[in-house]
N, C-alpha and C. Protein backbone atom coordinates (compact mmCIF):
# COMPACT_ATOMS: atom_id res chain seq x y z
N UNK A 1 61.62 -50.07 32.49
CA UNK A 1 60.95 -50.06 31.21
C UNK A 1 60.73 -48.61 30.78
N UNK A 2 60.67 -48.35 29.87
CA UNK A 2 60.88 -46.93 28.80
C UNK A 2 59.42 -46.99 28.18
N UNK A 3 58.16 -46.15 28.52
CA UNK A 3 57.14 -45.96 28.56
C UNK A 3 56.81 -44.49 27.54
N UNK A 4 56.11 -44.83 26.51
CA UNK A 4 56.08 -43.43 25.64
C UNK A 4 54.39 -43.33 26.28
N UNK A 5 54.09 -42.30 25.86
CA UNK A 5 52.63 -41.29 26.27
C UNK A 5 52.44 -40.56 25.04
N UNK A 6 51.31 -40.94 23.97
CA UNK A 6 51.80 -40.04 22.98
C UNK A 6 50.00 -39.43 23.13
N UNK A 7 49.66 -38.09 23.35
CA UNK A 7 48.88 -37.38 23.51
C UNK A 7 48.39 -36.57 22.27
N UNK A 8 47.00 -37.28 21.18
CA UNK A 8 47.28 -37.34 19.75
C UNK A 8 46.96 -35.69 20.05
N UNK A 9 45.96 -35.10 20.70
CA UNK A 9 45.54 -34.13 20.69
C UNK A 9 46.53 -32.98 20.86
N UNK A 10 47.62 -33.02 21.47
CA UNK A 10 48.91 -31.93 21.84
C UNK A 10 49.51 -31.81 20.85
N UNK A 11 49.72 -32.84 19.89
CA UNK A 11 50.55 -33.26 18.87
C UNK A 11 50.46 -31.90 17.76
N UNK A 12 51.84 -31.09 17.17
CA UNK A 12 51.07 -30.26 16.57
C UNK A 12 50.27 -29.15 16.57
N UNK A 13 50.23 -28.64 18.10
CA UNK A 13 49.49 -28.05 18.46
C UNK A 13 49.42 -26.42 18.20
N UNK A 14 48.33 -25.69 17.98
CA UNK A 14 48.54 -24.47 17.92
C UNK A 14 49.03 -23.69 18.44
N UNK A 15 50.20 -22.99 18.05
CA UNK A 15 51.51 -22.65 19.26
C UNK A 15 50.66 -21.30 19.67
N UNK A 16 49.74 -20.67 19.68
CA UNK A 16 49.20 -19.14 19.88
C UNK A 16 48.65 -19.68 21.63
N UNK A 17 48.35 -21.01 21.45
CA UNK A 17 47.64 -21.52 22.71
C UNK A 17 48.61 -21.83 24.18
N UNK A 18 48.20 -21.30 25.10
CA UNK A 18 49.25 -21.65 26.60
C UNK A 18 49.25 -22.84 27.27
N UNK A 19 48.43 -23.59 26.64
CA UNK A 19 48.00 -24.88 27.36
C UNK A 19 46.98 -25.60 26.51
N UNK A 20 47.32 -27.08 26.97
CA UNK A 20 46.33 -28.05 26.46
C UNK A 20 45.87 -28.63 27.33
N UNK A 21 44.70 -28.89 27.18
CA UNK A 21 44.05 -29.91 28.42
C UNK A 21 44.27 -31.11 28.58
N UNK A 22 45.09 -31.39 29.88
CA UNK A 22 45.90 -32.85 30.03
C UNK A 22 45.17 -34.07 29.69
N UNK A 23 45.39 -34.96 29.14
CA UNK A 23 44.77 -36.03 28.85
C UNK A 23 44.99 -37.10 30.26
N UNK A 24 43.45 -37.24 30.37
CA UNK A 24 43.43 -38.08 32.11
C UNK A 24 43.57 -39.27 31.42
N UNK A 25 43.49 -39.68 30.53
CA UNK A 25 44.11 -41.27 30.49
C UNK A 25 45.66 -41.50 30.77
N UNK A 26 46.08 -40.72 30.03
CA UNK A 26 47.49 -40.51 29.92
C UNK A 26 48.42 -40.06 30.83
N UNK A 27 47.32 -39.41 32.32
CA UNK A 27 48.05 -38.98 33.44
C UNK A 27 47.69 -39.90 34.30
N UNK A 28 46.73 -40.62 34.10
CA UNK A 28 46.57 -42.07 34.63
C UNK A 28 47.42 -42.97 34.49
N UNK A 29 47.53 -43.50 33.39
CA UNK A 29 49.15 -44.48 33.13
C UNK A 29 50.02 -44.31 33.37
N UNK A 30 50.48 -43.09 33.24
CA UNK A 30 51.97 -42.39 33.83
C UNK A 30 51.96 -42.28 35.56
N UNK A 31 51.23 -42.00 35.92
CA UNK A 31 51.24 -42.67 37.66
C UNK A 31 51.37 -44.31 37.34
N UNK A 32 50.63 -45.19 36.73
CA UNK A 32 50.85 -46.52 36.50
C UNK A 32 52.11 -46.90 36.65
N UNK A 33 52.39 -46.82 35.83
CA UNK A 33 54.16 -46.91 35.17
C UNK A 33 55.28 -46.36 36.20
N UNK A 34 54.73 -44.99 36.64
CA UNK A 34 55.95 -44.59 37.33
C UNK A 34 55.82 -45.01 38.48
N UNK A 35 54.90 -45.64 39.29
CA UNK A 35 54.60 -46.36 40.90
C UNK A 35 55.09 -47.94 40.68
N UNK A 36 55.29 -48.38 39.67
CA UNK A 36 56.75 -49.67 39.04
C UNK A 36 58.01 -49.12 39.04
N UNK A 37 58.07 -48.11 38.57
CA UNK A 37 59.66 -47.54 38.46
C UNK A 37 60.10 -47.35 37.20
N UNK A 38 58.96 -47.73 36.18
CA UNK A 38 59.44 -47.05 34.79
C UNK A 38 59.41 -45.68 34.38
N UNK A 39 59.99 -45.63 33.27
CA UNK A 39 60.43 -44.20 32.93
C UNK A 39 59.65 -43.73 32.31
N UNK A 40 58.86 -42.65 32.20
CA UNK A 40 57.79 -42.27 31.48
C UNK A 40 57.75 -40.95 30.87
N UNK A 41 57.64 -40.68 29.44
CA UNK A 41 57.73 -39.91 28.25
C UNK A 41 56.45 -39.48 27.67
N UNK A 42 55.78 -38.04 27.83
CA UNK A 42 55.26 -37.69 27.16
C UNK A 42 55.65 -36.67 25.68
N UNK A 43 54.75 -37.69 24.35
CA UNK A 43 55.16 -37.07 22.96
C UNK A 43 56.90 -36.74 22.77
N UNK A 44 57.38 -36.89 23.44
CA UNK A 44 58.93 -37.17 23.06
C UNK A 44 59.57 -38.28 22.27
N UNK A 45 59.94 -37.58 21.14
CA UNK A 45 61.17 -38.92 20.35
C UNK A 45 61.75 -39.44 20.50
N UNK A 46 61.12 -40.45 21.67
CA UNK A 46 61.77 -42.07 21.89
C UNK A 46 61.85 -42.94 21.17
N UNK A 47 63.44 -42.89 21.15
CA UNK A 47 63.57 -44.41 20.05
C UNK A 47 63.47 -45.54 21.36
N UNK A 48 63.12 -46.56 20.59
CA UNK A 48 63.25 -48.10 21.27
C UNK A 48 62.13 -47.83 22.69
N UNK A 49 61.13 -47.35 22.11
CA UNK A 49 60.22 -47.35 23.96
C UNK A 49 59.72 -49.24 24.00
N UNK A 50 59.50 -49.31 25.44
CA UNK A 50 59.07 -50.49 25.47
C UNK A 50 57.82 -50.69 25.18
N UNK A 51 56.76 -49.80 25.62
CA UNK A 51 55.35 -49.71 25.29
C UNK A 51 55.04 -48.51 24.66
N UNK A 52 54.16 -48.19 24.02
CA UNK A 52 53.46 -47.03 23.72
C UNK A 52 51.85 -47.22 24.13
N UNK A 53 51.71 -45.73 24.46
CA UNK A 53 50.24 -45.34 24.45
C UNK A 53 49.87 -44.42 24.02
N UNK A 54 48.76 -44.50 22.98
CA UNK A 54 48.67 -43.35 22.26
C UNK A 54 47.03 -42.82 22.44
N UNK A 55 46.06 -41.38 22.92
CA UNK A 55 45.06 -41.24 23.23
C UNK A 55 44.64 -40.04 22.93
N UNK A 56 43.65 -39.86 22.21
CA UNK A 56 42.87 -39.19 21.63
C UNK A 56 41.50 -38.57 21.93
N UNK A 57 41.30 -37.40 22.02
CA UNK A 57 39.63 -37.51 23.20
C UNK A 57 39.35 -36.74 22.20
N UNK A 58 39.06 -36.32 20.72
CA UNK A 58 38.88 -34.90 19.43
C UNK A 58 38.92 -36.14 18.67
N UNK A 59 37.85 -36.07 18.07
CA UNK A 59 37.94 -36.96 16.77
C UNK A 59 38.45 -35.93 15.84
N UNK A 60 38.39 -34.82 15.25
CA UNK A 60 38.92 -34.30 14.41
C UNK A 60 40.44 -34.22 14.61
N UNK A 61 41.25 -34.99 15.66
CA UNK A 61 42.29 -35.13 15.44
C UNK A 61 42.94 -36.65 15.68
N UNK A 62 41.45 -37.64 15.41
CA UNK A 62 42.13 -38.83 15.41
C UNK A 62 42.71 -39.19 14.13
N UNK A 63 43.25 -38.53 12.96
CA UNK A 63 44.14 -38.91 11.47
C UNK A 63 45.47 -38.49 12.21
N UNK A 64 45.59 -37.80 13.10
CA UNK A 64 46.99 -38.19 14.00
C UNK A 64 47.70 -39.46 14.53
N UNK A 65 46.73 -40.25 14.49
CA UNK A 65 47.43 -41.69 14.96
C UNK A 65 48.24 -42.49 13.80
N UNK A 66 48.06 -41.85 12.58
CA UNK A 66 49.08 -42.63 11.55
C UNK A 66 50.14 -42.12 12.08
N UNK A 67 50.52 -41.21 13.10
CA UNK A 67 52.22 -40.75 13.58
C UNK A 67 52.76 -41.60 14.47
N UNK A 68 51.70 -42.23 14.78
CA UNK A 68 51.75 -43.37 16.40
C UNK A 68 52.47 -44.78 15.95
N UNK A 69 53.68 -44.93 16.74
CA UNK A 69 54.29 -46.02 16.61
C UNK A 69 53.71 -47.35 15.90
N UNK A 70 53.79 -48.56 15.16
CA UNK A 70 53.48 -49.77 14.75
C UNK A 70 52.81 -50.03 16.40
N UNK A 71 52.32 -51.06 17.23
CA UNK A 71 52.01 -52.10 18.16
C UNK A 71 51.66 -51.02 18.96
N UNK A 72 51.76 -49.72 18.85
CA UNK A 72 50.96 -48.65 20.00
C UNK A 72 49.67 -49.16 20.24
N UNK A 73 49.06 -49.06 21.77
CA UNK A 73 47.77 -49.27 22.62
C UNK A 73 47.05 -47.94 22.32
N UNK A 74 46.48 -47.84 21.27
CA UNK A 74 45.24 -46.65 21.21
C UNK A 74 44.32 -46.63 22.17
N UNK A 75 43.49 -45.41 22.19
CA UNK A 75 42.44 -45.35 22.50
C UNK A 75 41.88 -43.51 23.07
N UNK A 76 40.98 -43.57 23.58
CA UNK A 76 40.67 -42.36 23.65
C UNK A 76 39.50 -42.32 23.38
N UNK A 77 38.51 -41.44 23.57
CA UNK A 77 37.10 -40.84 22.80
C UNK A 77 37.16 -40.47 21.56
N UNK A 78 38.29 -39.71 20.85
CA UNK A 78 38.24 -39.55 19.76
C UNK A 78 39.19 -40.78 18.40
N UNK A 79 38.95 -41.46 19.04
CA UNK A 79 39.33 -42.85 18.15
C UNK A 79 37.98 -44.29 18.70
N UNK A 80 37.80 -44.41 19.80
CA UNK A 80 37.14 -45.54 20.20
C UNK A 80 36.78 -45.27 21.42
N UNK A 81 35.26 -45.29 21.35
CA UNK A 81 34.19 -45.14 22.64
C UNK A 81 34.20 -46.26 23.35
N UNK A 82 34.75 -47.51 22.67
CA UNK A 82 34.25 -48.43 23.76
C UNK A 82 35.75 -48.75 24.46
N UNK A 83 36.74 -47.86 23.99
CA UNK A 83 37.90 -48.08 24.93
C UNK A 83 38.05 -48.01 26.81
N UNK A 84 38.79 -48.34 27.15
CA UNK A 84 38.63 -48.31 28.67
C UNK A 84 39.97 -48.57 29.79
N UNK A 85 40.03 -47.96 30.66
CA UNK A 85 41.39 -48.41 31.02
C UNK A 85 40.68 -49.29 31.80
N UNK A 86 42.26 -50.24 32.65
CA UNK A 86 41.93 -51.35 33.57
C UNK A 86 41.67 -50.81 34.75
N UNK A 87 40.94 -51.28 35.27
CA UNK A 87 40.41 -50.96 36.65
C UNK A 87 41.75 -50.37 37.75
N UNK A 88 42.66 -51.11 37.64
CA UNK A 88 43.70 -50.47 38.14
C UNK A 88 44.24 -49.50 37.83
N UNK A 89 43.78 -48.77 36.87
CA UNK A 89 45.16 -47.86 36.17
C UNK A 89 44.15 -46.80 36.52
N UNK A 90 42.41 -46.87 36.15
CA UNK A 90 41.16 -46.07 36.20
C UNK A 90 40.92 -45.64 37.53
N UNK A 91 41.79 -46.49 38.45
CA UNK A 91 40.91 -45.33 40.10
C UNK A 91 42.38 -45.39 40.55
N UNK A 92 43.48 -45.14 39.77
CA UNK A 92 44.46 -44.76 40.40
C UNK A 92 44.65 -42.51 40.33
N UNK A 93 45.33 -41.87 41.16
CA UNK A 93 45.34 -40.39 41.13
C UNK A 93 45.87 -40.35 39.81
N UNK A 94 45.92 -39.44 39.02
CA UNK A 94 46.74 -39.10 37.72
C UNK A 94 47.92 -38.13 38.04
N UNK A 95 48.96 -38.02 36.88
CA UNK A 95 49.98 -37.71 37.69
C UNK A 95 50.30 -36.03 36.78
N UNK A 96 50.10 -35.26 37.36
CA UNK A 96 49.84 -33.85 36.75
C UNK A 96 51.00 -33.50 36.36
N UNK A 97 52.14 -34.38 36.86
CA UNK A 97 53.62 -33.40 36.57
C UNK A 97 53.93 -33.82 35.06
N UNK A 98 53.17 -34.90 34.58
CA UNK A 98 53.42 -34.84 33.03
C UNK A 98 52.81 -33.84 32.40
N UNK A 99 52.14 -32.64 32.72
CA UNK A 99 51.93 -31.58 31.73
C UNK A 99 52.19 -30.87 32.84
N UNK A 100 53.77 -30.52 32.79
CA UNK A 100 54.32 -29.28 33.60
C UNK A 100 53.47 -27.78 33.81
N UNK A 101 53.27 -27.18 32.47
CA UNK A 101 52.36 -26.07 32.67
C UNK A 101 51.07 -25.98 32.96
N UNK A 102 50.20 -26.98 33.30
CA UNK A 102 49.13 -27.10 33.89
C UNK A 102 49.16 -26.93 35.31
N UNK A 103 48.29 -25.94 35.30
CA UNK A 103 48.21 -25.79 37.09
C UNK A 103 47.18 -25.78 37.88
N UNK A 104 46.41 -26.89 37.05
CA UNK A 104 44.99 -27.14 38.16
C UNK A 104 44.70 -28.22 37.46
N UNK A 105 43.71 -29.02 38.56
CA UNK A 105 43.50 -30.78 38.03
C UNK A 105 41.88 -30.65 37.79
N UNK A 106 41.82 -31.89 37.27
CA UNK A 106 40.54 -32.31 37.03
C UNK A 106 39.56 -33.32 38.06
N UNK A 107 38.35 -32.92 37.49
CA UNK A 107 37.76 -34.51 38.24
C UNK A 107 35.99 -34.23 37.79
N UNK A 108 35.30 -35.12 38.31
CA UNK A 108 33.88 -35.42 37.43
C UNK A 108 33.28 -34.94 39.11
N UNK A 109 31.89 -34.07 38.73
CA UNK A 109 31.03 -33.74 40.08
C UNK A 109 30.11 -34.84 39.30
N UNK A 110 30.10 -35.08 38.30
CA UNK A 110 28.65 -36.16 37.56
C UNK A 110 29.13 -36.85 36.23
N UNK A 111 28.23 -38.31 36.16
CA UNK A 111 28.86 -38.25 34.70
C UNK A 111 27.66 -38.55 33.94
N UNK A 112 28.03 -38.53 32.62
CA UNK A 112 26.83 -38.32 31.60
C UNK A 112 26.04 -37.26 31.37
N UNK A 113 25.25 -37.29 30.89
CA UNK A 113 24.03 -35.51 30.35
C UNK A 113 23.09 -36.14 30.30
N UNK A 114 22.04 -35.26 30.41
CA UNK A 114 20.70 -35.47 30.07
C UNK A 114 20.61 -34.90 28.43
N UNK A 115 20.99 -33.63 28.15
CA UNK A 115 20.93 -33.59 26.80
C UNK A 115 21.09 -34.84 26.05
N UNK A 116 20.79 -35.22 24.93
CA UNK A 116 21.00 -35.77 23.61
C UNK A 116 21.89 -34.94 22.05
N UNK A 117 22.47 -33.68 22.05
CA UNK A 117 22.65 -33.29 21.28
C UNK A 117 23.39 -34.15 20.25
N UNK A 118 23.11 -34.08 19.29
CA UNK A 118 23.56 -35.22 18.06
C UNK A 118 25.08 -35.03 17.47
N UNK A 119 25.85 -33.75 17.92
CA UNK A 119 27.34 -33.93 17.86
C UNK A 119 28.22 -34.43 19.01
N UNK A 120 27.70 -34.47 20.00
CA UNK A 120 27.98 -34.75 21.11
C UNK A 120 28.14 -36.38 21.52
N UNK A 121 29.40 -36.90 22.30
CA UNK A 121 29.50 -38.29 22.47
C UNK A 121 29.47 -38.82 23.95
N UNK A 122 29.21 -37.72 24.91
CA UNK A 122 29.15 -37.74 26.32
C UNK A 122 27.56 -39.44 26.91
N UNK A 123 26.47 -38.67 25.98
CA UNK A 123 25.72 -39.79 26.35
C UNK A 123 25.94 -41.23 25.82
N UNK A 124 26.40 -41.57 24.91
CA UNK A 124 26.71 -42.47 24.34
C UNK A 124 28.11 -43.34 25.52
N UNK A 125 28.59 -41.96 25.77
CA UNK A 125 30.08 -42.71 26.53
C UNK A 125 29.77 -42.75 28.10
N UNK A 126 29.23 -41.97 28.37
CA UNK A 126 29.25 -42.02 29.70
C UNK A 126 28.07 -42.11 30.24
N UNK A 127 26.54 -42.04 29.01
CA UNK A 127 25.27 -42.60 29.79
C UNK A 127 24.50 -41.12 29.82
């Protein structure tokens, strides 16, 4: 199966910049997909993919998803808080080699804030 990854936030991106910060949903699924044996595409112009996923964590760049295929699986923080992956896909490792120039990973020492700041969507999403 032919698996697109479309990462709304990279999309477009300001070329002055060396890097974008990998989207862990998106390096989550792509371990998904590729531990089946499908083929997996990030933001590349795939015609005929079998699935799309398209994810957004910047609301000021969720008007990017009108680029996102018809039947694409949204989601992200910056489109929908109450999105979520499946439990399987969520405590699987993420797979870093989809953003080649990244050279260090992520992970949570805590989640949520105690702040409340009113631009902020951390308490709302994560408590």
């Amino acid at each position: 199966m032919k698996v697109l990854l479309v990462d709304l936030d990279l999309l477009q991106q300001n070329r002055r910049r060396k890097f974008a910060f990998p989207n862990l949903a998106l390096l989550k699924l792509s371990e998904y997909h590729k531990a089946r044996g499908d083929q997996v595409f990030l933001n590349f112009p795939l015609q005929q993919p079998d699935i799309t996923y398209a994810s957004c964590v910047f609301t000021w760049n969720a008007k990017r998803r009108a680029a996102v295929p018809d039947g694409a699986i949204v989601g992200g923080s910056g489109v929908d808080l109450r999105a979520e992956l499946p439990p399987e896909v969520e405590h699987i490792m993420p797979d870093y080699s989809l953003y080649p120039r990244v050279d260090f990973s992520m992970g949570f020492t805590s989640r949520g804030c105690i702040r409340k700041c009113p631009w902020c969507i951390v308490p709302e999403k994560e408590g």
